[in-house]
Protein backbone atom coordinates (compact mmCIF):
# COMPACT_ATOMS: atom_id res chain seq x y z
CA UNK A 1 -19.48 -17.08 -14.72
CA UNK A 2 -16.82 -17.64 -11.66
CA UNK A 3 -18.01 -17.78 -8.01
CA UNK A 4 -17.63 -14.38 -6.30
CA UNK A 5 -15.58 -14.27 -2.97
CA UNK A 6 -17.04 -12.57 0.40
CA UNK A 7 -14.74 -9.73 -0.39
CA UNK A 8 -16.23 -8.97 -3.69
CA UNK A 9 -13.45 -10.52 -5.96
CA UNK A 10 -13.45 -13.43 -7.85
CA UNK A 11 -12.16 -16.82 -6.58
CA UNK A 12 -8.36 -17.65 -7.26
CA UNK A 13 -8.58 -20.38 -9.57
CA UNK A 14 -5.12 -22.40 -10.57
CA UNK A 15 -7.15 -24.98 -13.02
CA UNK A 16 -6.42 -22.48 -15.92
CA UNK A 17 -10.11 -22.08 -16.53
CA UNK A 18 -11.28 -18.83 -17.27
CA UNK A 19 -12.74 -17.01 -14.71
CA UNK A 20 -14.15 -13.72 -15.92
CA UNK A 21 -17.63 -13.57 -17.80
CA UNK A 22 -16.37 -11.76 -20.70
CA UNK A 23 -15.21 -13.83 -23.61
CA UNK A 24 -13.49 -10.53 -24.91
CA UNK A 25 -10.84 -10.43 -21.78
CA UNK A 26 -10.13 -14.60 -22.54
CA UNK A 27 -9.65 -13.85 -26.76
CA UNK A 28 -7.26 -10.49 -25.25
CA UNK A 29 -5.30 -12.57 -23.14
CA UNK A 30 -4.37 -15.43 -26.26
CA UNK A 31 -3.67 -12.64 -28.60
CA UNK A 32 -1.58 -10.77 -26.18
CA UNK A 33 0.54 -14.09 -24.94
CA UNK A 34 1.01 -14.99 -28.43
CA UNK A 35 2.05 -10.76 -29.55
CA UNK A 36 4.37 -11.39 -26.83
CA UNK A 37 5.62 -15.18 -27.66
CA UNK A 38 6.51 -13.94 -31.63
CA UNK A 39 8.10 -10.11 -30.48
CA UNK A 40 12.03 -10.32 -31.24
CA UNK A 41 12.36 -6.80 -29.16
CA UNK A 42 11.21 -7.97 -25.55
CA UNK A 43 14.88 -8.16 -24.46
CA UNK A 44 15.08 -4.43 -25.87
CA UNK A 45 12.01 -3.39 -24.06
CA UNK A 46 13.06 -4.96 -20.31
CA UNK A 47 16.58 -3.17 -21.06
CA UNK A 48 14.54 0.01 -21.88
CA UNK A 49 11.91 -0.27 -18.94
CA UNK A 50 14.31 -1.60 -16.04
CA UNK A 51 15.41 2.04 -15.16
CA UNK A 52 11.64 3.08 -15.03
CA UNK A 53 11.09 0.33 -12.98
CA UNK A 54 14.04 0.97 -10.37
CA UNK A 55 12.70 4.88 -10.30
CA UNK A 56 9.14 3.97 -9.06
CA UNK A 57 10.69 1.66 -6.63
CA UNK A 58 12.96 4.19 -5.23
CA UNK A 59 12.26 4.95 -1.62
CA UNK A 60 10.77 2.10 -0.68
CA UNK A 61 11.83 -0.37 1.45
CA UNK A 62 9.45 -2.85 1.26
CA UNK A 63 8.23 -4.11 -2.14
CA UNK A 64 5.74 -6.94 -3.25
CA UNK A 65 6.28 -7.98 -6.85
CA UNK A 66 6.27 -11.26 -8.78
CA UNK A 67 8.99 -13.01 -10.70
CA UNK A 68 8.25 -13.02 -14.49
CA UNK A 69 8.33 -16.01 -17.09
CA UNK A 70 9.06 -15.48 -20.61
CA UNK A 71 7.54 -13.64 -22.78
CA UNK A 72 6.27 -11.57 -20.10
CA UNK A 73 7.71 -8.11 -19.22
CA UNK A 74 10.62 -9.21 -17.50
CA UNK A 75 11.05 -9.06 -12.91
CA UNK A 76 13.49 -10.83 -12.25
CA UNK A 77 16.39 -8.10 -12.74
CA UNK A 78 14.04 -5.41 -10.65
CA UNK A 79 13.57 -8.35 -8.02
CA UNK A 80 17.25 -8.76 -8.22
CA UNK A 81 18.26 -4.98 -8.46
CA UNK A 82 15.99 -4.43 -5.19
CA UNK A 83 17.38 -6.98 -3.17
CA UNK A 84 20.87 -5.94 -3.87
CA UNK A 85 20.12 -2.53 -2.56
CA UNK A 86 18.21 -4.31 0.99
CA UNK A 87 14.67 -3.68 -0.31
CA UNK A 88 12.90 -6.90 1.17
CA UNK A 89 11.08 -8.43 -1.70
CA UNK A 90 7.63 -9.91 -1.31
CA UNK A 91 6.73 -12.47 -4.32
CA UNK A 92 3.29 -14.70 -4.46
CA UNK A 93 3.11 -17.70 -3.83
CA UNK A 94 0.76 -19.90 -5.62
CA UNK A 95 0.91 -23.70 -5.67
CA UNK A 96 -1.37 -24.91 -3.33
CA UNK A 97 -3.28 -21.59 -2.10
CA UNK A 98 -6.31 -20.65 -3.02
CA UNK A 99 -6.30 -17.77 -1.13
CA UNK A 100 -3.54 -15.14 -1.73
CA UNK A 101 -0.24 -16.53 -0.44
CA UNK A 102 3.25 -14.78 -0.28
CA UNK A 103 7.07 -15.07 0.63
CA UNK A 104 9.85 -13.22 1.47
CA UNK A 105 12.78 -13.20 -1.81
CA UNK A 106 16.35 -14.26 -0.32
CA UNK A 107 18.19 -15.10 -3.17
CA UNK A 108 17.89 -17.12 -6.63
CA UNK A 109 18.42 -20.19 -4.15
CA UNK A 110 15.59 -19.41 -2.11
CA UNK A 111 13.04 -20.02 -5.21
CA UNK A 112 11.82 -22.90 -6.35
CA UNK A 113 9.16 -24.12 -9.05
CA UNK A 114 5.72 -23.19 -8.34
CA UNK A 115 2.45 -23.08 -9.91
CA UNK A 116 2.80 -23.62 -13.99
CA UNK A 117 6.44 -23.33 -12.79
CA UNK A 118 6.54 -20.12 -11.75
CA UNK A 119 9.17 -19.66 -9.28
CA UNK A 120 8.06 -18.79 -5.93
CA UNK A 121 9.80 -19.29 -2.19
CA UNK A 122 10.17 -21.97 -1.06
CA UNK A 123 9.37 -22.73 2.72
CA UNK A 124 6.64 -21.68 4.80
CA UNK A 125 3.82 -19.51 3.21
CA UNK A 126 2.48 -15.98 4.35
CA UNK A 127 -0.78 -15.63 4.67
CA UNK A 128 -2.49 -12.43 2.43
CA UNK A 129 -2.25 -9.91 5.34
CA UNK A 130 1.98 -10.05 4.70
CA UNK A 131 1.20 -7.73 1.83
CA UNK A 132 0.40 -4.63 4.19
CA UNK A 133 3.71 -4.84 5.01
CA UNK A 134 4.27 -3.53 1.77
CA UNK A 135 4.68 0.32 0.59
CA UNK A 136 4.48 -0.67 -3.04
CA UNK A 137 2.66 -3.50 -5.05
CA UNK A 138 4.28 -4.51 -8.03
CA UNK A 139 0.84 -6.03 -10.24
CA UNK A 140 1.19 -8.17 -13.11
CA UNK A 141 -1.07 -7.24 -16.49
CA UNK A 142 -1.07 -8.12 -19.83
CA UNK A 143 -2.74 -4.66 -21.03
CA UNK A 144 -3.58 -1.57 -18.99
CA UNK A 145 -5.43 1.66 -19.93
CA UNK A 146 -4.32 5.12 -18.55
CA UNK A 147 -7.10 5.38 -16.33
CA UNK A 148 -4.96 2.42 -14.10
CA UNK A 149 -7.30 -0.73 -15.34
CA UNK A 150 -5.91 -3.59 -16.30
CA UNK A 151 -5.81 -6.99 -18.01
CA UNK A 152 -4.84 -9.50 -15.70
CA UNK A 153 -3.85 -13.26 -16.23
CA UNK A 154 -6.92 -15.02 -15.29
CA UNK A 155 -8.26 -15.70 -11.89
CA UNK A 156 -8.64 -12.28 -10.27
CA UNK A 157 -5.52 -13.40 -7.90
CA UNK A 158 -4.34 -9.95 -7.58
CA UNK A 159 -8.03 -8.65 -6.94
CA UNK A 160 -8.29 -10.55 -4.03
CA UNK A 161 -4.50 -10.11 -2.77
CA UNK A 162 -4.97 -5.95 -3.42
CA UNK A 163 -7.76 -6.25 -0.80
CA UNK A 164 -4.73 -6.43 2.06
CA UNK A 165 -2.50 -3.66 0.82
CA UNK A 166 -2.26 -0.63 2.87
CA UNK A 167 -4.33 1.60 1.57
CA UNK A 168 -1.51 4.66 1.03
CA UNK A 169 0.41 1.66 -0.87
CA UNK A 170 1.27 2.51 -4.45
CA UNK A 171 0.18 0.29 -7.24
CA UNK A 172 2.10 -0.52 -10.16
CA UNK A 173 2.21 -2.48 -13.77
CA UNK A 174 4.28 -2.82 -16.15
CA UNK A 175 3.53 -3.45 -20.08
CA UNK A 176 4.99 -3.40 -23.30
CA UNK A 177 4.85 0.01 -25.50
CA UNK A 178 1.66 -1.65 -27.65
CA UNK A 179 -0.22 -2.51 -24.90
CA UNK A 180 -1.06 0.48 -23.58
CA UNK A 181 -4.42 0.93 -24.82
CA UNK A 182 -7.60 3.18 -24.48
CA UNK A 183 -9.93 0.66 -23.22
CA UNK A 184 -10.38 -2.22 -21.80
CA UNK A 185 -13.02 -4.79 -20.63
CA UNK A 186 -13.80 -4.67 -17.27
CA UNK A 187 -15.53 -6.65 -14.35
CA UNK A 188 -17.09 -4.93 -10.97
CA UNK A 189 -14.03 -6.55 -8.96
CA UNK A 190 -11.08 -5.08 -11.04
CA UNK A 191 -9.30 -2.29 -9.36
CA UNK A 192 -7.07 -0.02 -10.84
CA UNK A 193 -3.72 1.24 -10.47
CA UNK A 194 -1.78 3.96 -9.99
CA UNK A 195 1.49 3.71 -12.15
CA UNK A 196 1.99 2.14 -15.25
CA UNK A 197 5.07 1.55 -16.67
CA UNK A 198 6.36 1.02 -20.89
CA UNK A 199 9.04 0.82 -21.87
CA UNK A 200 9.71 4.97 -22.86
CA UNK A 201 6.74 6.29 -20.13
CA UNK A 202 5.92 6.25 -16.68
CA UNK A 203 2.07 7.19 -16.50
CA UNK A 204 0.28 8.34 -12.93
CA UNK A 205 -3.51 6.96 -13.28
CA UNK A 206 -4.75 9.36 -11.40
CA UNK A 207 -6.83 6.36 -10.23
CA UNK A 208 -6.60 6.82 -6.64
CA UNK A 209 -5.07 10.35 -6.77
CA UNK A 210 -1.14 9.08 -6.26
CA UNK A 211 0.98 11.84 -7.95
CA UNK A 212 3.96 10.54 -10.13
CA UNK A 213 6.83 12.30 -9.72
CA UNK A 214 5.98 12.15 -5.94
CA UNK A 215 4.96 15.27 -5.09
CA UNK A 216 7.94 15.85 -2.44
CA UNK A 217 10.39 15.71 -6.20
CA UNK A 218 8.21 17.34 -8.69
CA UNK A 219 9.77 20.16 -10.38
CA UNK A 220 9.37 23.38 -8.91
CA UNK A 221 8.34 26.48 -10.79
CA UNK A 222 10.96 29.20 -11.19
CA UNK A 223 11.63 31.76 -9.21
CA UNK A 224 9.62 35.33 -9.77
């Protein structure tokens, strides 16, 4: 079993050693990686899910997300797509932090390889309060349920990093259409979230009570 932070979450770990004391999440996270590896539709699915993803992020001007590597559900064109528009992007950063660490996105030139090469910016790091700067928090998962849990990675980075949001900050994943599921393991640190995104829905959690469509652009009823 991992060490447990101050703040209740588990330690960031960038060994690749599990963290979590539940086999079950470590045998989910190999079968999902490898569902992932052999699928000959994810290009379909990011084509499919990119105008879900641009919707939730609409309105926001500040966003903290995380640029993808294959065969995960692809970023890097909502990263892109954001920027274009002047969103500021915030992405981890995670080679040499243990603690959560982030940067401000300025461009494909501004990244540069980070941990397991996932490309981060480059330059000097943000400590984890630059997330409350943030009106919505991008999460990565490799499952989620409807009820806003998730799978994560490993680690419980985004545990500890959702302990600095602002706490009227949206939450958001994004999966494939098959890993949606029912039910998942789940450890007294996880929090949930309030959005997920597949590639054909856009579900509100009702986790933390965040309506989806925002309330100010749900449909009204008709006239009398």
């Amino acid at each position: 079993m991992s060490s447990a932070s101050p703040e209740g979450a588990p330690r960031a770990s960038q060994s690749g050693a599990p963290t979590s004391p539940h086999p079950a999440k470590d045998a989910l996270r190999a079968a999902v990686r490898a569902a992932r590896a052999a699928d000959p539709g994810r290009e379909a699915a990011d084509a499919a899910r990119l105008p879900r993803l641009l919707e939730v992020s609409r309105g926001h001007a500040t966003v903290a997300c995380y640029f993808s590597v294959p065969p995960e559900p692809d970023t890097t064109a909502l990263v892109e797509a954001l920027a274009d528009a002047g969103v500021r992007v915030l992405l981890p950063v995670l080679k040499g932090h243990r603690t959560p660490a982030w940067g401000w996105y300025d461009g494909p030139g501004s990244l540069v390889p980070g941990w397991r090469g996932i490309p981060e910016p480059g330059g000097e790091a943000l400590g984890p309060d630059a997330l409350a700067a943030c009106s919505l928090v991008w999460v990565s998962a490799l499952r989620a349920t409807p009820a806003g849990y998730r799978l994560g990675t490993g680690g419980g980075w985004y545990d500890r990093a959702l302990l600095r949001a602002r706490p009227d900050a949206v939450r958001a994943t994004l999966v494939g259409e098959g890993e949606l599921v029912d039910a998942l393991p789940r450890d007294p640190w996880d929090l949930p979230v309030d959005l997920v995104v597949t590639p054909t829905d856009t579900i509100a959690t009702g986790a933390r009570g965040v309506p989806w469509p925002p309330e100010a652009e749900q449909p009204r009823p008709p006239a009398r």
